[in-house]
C-alpha atoms as a PDB file:
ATOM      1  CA  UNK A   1      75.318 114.459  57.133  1.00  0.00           C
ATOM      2  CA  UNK A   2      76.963 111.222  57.928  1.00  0.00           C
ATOM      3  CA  UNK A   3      79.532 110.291  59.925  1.00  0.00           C
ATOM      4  CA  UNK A   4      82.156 110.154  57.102  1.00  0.00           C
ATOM      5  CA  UNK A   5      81.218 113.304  55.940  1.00  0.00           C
ATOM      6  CA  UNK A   6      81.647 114.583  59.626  1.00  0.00           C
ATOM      7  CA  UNK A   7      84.928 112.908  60.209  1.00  0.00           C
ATOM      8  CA  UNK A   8      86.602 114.188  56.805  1.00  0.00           C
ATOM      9  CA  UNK A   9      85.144 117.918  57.623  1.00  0.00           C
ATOM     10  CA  UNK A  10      86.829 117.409  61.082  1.00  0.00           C
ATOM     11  CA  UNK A  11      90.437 115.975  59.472  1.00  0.00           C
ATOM     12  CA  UNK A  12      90.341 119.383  57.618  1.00  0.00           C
ATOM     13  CA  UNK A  13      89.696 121.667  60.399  1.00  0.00           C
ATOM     14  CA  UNK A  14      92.312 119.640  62.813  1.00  0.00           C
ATOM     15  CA  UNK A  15      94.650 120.716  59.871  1.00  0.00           C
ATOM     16  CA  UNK A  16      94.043 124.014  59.703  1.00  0.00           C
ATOM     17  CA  UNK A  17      94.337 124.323  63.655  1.00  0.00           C
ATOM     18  CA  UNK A  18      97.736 122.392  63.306  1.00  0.00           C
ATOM     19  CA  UNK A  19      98.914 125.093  60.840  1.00  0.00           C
ATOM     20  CA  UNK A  20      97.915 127.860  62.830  1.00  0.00           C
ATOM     21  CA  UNK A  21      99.482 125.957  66.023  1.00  0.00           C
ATOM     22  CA  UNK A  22     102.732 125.528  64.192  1.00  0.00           C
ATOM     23  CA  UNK A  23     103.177 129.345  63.020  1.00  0.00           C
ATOM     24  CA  UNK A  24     102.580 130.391  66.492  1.00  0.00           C
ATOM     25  CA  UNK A  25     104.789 128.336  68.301  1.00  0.00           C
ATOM     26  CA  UNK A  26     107.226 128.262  65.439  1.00  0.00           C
ATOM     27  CA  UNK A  27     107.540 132.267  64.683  1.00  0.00           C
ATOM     28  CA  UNK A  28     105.011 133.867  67.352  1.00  0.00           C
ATOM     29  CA  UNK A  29     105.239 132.953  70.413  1.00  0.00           C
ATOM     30  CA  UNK A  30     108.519 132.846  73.058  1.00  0.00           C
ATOM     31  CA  UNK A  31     107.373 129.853  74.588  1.00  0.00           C
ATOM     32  CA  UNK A  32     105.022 126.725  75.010  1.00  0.00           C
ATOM     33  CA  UNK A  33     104.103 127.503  78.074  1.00  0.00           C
ATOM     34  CA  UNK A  34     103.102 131.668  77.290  1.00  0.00           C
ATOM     35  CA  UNK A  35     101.338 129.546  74.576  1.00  0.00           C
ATOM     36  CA  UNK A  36      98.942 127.400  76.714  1.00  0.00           C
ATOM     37  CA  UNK A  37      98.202 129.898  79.132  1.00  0.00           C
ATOM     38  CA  UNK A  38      95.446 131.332  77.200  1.00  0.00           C
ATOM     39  CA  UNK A  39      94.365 128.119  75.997  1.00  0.00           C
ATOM     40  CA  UNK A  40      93.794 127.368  78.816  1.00  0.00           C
ATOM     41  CA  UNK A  41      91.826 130.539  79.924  1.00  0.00           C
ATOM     42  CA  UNK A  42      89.331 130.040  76.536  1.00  0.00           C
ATOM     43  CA  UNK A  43      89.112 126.484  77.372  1.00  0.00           C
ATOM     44  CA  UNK A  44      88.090 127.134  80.752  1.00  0.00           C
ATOM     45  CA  UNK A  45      85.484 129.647  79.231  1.00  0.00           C
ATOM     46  CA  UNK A  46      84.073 126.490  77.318  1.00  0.00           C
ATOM     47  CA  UNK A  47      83.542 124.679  80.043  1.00  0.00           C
ATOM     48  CA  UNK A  48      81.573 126.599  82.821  1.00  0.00           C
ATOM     49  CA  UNK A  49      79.347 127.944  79.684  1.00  0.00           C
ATOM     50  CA  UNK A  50      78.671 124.405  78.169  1.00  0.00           C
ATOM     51  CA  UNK A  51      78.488 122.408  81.436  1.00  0.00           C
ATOM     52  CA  UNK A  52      75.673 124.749  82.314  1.00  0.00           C
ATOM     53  CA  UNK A  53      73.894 124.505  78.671  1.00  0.00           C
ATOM     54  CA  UNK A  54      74.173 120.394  78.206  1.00  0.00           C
ATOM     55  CA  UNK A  55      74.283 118.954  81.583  1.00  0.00           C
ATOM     56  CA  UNK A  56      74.880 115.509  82.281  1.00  0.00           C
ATOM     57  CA  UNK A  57      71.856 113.116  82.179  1.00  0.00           C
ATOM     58  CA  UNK A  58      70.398 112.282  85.325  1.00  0.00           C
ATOM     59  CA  UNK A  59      71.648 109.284  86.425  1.00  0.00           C
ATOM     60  CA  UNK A  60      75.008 109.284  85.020  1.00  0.00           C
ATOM     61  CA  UNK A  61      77.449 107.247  87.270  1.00  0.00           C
ATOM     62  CA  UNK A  62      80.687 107.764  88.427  1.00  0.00           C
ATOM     63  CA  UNK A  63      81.985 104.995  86.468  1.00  0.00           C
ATOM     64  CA  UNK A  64      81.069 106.473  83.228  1.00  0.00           C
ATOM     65  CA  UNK A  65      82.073 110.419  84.411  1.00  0.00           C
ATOM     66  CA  UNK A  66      85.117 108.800  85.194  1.00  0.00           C
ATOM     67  CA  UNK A  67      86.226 107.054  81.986  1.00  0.00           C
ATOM     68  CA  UNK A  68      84.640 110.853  80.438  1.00  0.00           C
ATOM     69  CA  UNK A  69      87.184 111.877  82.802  1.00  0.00           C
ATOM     70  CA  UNK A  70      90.108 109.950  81.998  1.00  0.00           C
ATOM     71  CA  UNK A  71      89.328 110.532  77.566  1.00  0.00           C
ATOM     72  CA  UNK A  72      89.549 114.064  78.230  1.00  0.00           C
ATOM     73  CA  UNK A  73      93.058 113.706  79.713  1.00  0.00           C
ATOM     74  CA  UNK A  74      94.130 111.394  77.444  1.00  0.00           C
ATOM     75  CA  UNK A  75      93.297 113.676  74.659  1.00  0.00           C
ATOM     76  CA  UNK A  76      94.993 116.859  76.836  1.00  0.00           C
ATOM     77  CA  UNK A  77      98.158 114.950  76.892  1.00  0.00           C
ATOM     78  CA  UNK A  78      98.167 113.734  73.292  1.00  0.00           C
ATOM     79  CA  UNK A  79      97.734 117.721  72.165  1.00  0.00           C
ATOM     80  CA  UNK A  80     100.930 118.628  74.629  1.00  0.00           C
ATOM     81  CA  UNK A  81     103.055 116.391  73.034  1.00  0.00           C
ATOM     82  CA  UNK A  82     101.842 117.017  69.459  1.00  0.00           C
ATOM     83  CA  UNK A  83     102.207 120.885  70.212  1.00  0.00           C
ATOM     84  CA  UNK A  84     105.511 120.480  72.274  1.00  0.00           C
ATOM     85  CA  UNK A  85     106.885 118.552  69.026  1.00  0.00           C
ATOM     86  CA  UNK A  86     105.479 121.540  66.558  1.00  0.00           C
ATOM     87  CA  UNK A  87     107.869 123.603  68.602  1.00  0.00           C
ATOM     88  CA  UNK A  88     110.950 121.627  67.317  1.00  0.00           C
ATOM     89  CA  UNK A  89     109.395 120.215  64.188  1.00  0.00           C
ATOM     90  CA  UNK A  90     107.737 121.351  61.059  1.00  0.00           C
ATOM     91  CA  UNK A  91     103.902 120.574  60.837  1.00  0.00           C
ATOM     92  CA  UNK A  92     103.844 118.646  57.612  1.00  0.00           C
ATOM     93  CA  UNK A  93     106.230 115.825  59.351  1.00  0.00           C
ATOM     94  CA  UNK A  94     104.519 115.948  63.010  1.00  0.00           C
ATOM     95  CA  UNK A  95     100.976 115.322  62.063  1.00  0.00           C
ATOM     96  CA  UNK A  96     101.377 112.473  59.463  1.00  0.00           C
ATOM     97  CA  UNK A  97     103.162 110.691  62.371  1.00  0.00           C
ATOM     98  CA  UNK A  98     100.528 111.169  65.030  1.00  0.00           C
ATOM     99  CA  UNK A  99      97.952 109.824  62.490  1.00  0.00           C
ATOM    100  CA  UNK A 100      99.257 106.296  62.694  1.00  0.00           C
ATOM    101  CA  UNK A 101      96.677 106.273  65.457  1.00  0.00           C
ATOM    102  CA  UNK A 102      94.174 104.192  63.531  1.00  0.00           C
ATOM    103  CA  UNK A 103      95.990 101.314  63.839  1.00  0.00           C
ATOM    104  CA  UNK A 104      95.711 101.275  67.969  1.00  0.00           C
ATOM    105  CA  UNK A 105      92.659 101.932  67.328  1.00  0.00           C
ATOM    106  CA  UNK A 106      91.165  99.448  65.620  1.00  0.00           C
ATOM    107  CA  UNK A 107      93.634  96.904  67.327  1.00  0.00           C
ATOM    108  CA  UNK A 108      91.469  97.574  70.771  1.00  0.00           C
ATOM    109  CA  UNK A 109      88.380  98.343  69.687  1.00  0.00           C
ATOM    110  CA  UNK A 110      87.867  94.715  68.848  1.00  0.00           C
ATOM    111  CA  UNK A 111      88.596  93.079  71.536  1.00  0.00           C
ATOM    112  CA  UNK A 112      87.233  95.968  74.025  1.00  0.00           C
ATOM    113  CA  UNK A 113      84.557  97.394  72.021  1.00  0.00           C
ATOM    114  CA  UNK A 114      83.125  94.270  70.073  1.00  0.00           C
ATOM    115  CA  UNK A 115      83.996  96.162  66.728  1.00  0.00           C
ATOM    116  CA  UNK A 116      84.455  93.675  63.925  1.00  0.00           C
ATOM    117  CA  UNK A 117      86.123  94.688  60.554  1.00  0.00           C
ATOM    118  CA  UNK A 118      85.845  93.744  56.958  1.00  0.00           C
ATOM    119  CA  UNK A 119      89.300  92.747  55.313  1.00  0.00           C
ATOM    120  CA  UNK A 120      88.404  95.754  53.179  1.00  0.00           C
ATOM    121  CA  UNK A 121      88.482  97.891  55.599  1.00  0.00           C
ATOM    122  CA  UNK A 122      91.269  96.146  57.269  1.00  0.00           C
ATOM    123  CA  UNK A 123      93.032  96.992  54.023  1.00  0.00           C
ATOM    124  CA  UNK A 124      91.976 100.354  53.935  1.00  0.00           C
ATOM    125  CA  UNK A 125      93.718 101.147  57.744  1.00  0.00           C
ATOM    126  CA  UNK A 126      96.849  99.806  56.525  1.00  0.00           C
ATOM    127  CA  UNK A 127      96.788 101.823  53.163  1.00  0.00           C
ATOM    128  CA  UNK A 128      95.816 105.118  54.880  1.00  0.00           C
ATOM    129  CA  UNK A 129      98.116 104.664  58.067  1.00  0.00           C
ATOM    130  CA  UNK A 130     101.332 103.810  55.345  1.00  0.00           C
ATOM    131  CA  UNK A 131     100.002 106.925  53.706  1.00  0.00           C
ATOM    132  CA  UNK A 132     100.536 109.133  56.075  1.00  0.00           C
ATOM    133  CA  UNK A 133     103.762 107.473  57.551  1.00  0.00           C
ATOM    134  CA  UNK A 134     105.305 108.156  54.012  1.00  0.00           C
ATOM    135  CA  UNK A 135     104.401 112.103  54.264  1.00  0.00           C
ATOM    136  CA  UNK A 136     106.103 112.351  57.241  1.00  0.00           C
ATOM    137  CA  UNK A 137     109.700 111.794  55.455  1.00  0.00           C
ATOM    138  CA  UNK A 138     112.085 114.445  54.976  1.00  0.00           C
ATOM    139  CA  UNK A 139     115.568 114.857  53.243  1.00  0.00           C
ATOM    140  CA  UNK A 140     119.248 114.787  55.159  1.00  0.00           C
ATOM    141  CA  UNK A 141     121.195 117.898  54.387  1.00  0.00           C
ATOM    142  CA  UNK A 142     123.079 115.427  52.161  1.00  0.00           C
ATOM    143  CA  UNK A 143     119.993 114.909  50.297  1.00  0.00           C
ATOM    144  CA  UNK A 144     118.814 111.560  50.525  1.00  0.00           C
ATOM    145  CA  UNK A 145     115.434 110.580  52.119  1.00  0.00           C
ATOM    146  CA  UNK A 146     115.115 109.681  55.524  1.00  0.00           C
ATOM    147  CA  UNK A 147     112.728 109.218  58.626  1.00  0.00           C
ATOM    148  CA  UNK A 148     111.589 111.713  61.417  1.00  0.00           C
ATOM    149  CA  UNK A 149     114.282 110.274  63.433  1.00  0.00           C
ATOM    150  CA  UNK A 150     114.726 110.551  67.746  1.00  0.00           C
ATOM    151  CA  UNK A 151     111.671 112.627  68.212  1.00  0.00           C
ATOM    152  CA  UNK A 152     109.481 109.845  66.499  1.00  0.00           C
ATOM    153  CA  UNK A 153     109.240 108.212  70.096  1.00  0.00           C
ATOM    154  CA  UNK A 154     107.253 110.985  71.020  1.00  0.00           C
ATOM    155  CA  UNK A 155     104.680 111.316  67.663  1.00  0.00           C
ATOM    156  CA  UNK A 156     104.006 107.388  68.464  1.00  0.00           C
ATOM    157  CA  UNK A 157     103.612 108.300  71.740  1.00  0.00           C
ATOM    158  CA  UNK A 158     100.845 111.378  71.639  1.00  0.00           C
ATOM    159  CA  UNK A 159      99.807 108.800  68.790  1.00  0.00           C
ATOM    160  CA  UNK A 160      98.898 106.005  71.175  1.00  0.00           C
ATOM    161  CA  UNK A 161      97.200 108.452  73.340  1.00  0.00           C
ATOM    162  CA  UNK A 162      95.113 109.471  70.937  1.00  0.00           C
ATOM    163  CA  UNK A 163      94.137 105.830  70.287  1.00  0.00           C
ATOM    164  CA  UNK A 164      93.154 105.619  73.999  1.00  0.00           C
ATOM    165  CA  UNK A 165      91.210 108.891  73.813  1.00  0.00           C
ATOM    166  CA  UNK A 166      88.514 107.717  71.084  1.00  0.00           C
ATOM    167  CA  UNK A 167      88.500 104.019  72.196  1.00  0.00           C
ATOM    168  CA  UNK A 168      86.949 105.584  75.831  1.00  0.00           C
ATOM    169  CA  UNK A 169      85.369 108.110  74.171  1.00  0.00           C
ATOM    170  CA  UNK A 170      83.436 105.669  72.255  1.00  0.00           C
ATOM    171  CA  UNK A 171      82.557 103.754  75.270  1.00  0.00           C
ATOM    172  CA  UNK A 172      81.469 106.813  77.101  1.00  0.00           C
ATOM    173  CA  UNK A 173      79.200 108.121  74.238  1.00  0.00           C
ATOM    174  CA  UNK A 174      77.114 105.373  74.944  1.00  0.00           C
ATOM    175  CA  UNK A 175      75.995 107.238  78.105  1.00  0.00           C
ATOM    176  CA  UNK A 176      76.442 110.946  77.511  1.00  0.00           C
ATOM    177  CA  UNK A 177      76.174 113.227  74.486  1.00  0.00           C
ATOM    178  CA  UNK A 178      79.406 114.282  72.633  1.00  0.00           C
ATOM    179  CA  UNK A 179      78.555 118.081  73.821  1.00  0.00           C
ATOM    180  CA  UNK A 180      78.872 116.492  77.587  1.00  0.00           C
ATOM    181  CA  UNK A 181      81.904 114.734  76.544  1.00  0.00           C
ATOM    182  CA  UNK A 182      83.718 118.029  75.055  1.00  0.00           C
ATOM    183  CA  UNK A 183      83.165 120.168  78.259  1.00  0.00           C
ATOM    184  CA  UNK A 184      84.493 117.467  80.489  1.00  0.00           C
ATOM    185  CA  UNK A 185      87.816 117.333  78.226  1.00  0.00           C
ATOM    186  CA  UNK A 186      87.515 121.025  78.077  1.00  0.00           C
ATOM    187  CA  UNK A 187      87.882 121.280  81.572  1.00  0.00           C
ATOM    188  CA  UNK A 188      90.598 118.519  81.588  1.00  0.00           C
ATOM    189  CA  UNK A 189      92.209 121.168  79.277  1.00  0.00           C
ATOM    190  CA  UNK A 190      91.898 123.925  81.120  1.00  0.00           C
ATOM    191  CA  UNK A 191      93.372 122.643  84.302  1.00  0.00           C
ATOM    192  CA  UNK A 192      95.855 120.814  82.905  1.00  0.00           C
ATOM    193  CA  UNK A 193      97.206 123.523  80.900  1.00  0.00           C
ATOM    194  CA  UNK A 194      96.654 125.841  84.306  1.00  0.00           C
ATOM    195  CA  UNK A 195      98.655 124.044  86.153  1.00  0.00           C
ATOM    196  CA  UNK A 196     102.175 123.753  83.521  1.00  0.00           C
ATOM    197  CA  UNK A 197     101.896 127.721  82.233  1.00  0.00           C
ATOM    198  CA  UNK A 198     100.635 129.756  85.680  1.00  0.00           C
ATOM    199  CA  UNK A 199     103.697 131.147  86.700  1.00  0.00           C
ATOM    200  CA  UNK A 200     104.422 135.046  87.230  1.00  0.00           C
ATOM    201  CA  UNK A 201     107.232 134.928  84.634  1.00  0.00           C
ATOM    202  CA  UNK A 202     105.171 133.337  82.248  1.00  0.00           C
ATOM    203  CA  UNK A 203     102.506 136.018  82.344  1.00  0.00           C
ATOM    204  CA  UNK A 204     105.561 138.484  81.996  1.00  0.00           C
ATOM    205  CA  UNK A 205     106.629 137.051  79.159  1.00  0.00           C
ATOM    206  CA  UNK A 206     102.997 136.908  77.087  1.00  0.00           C
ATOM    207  CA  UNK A 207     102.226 140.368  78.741  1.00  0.00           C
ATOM    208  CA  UNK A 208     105.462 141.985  77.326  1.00  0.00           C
ATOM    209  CA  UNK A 209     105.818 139.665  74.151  1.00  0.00           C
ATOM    210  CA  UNK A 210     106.265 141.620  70.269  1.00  0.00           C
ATOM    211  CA  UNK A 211     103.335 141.937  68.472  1.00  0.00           C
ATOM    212  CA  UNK A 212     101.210 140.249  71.076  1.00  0.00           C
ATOM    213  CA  UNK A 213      97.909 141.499  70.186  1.00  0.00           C
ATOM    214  CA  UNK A 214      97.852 140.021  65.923  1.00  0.00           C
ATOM    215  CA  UNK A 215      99.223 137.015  67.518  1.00  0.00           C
ATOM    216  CA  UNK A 216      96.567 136.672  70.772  1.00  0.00           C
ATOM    217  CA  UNK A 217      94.113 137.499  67.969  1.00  0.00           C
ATOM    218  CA  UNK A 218      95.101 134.761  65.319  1.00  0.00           C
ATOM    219  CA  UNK A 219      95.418 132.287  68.745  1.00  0.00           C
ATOM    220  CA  UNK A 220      91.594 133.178  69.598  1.00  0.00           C
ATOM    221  CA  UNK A 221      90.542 132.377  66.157  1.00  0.00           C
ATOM    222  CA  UNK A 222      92.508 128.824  66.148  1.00  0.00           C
ATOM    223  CA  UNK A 223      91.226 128.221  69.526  1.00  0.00           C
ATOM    224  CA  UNK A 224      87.308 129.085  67.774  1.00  0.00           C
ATOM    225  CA  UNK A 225      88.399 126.670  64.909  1.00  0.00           C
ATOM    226  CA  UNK A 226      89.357 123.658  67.557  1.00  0.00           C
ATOM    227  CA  UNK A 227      86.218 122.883  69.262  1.00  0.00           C
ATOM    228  CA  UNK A 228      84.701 122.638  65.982  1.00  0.00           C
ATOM    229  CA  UNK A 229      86.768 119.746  65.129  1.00  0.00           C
ATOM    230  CA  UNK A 230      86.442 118.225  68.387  1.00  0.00           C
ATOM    231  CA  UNK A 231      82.631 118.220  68.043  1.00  0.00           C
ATOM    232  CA  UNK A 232      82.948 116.907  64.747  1.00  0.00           C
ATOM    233  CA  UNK A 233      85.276 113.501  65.625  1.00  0.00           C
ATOM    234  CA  UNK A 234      82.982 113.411  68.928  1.00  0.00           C
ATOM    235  CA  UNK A 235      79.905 113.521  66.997  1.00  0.00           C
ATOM    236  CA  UNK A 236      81.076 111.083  64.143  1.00  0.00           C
ATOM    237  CA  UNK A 237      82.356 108.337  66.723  1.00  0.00           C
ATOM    238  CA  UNK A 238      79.333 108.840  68.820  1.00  0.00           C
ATOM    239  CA  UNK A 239      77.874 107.384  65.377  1.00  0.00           C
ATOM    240  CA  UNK A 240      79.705 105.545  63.233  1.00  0.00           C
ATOM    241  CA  UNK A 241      82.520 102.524  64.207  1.00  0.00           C
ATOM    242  CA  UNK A 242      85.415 104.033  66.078  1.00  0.00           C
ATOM    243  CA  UNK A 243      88.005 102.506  64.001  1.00  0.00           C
ATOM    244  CA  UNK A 244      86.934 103.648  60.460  1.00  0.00           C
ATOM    245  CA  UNK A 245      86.103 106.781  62.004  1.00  0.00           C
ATOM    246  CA  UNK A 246      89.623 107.551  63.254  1.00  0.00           C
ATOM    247  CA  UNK A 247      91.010 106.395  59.977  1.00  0.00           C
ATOM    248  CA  UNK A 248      89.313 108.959  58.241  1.00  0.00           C
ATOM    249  CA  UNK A 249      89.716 111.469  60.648  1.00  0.00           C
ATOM    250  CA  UNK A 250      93.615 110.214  60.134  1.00  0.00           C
ATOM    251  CA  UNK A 251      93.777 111.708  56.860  1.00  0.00           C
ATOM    252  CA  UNK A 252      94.690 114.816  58.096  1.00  0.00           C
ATOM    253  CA  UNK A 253      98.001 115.034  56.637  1.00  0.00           C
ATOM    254  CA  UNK A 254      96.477 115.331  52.978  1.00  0.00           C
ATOM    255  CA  UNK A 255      94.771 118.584  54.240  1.00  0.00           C
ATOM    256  CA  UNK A 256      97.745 119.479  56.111  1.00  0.00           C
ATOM    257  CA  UNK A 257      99.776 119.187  53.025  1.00  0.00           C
ATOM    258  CA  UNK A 258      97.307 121.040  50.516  1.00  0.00           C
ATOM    259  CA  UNK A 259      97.246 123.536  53.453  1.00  0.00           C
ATOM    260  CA  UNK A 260     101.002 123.915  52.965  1.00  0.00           C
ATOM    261  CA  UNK A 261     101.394 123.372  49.289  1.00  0.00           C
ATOM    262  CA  UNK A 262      98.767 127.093  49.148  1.00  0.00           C
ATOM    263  CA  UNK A 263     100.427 128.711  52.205  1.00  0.00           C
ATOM    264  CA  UNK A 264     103.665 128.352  50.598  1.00  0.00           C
ATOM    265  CA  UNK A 265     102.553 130.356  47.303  1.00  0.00           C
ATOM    266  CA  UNK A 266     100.287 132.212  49.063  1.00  0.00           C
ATOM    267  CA  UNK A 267     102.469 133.829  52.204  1.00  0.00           C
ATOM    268  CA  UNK A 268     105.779 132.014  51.728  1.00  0.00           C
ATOM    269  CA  UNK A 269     106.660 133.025  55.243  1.00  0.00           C
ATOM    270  CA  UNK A 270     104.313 132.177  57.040  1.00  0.00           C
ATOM    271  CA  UNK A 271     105.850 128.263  57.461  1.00  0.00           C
ATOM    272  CA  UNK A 272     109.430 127.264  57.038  1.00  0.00           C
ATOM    273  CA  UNK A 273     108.520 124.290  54.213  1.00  0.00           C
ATOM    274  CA  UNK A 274     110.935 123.893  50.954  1.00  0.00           C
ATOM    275  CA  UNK A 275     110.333 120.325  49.926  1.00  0.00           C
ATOM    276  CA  UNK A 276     112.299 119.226  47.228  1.00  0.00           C
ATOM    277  CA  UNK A 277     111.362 117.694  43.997  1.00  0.00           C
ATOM    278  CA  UNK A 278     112.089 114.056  45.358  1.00  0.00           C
ATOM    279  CA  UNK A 279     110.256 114.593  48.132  1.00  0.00           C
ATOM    280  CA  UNK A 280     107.131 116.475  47.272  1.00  0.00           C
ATOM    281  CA  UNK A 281     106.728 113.361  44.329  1.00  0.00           C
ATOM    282  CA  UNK A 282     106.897 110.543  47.417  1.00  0.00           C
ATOM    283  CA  UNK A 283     104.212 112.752  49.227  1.00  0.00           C
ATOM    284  CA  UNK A 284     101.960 113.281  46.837  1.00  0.00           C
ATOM    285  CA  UNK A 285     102.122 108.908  46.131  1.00  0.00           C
ATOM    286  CA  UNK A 286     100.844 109.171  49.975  1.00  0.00           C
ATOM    287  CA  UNK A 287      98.152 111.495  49.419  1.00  0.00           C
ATOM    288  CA  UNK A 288      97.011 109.084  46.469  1.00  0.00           C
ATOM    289  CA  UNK A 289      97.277 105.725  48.860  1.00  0.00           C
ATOM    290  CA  UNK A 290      95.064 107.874  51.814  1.00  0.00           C
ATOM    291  CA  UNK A 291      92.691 109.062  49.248  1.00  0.00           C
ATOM    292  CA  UNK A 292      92.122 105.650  48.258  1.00  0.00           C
ATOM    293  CA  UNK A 293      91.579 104.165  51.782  1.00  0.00           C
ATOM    294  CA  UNK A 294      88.684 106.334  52.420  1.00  0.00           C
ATOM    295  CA  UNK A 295      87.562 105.455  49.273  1.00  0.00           C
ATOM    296  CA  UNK A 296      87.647 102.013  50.134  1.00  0.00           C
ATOM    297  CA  UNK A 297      85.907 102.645  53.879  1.00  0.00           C
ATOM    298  CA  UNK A 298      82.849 104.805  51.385  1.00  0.00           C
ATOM    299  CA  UNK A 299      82.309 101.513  49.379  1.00  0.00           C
ATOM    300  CA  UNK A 300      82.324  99.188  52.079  1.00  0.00           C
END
């Protein structure tokens, strides 16, 4: 399979796990924090298993397990902010926002990486990145169109993050496998995650929380469903130029909006998501312009 195929495969699970995040945190769970405490338990899991099945080569220096080190958090802190913001926000605007990351992307990778671009391709970052910029707009109770307003700040920020997250990790693939690289963010995870949602009320509140088993179960599942993307964008950066490969993975908000479109026939109330006629006509335009970038990144 090659490392388009793996990057589009991992843009659809990312949006399926975004889905699932949002419904928890939206209708499931009383809190953020009650919500990363078992992250962080399974990610923890992920870890001590994996670090013992894929070592680290021998040799690996500090330097590199450092930069390892410093992806993983990057990537831990991009996830808090995205999943803080599907707290307060509805999935189908938060993701298309985060997915401007391409463009930081490919801005550093050329000067830091050595990556050099076709105008094509270029092209095709700008067209997918507008894309999914233009999904992300919503109607004022008055009805016109507008922007994700205040809380953009924070999508661009867990956006740049991102960006800084698969420019080291594709400097620290050189040196380690991708299965290395996901243990060591695992465990950045895990601690991370430790650390904000430990507290005894905390653990009162997930212990005594309605419904808690259907919603630990559907949160084990998601949790089964993330590493699987994970892999996936590791594996397809470890392979294939960081820059196209985020841009692909940055199409996410098609899925994410097919996702929705089903779920809201499907199990109505499962999302809060009634797009009006306006608006679901300007979004599918965007899915057309993303669809076309990739295109463009196949045939170049």
């Amino acid at each position: 399979m090659s490392w388009i195929n793996t990057a589009l495969l991992s843009a659809a699970v990312f949006a399926a796990v975004n889905i699932i995040d949002s419904h928890l945190l939206s209708k499931r769970m009383p809190g953020l924090r009650v919500f990363l405490m078992p992250i962080s338990i399974i990610y923890l899991g992920y870890g001590l298993v994996l670090c013992q099945l894929f070592p680290l080569p021998e040799g690996t220096g500090a330097g590199t397990l450092l930069v390892a080190v410093a992806s993983g958090m990057f990537r831990t802190a991009s996830a808090t902010a995205v999943l803080y913001s599907l707290k307060k926000e509805e999935v189908s605007r938060v993701v298309p926002v985060v997915q401007t990351y391409p463009v930081f992307v490919a801005i550093m990778a050329v000067p830091l990486l050595g990556e050099s671009l076709h105008y094509l391709q270029w092209l095709a970052i700008v067209i997918v990145v507008t894309g999914a910029v233009t999904i992300s707009f919503r109607q004022s109770p008055s009805g016109s169109t507008i922007w994700l307003g205040k809380t953009s700040f924070l999508f661009f920020g867990a956006s740049l993050l991102l960006a800084m997250a698969d420019i080291t990790s594709k400097y620290v693939l050189a040196h380690i496998s991708f299965l290395n690289l996901f243990w060591i963010s695992a465990f950045c995870m895990a601690g991370t995650f430790l650390i904000v949602s430990m507290r005894p009320h905390i653990f009162n509140q997930l212990i005594n929380m309605r419904k808690r088993n259907s919603a630990l179960a559907l949160l084990t599942f998601n949790e089964l469903l993330a590493p699987i993307a994970i892999t996936l964008s590791l594996w397809s950066i470890e392979r294939g130029p960081v820059s196209l490969v985020s841009t692909i993975i940055g199409s996410r908000p098609v899925f994410v909006l097919t996702y929705v479109l089903i779920l809201n026939r499907v199990l109505p109330t499962f999302l809060d998501w009634q797009p009006g006629k306006r608006l679901l006509a300007l979004r599918v335009i965007a899915t057309i312009m993303i669809v076309g970038g990739i295109a463009i990144i196949h045939l170049t």
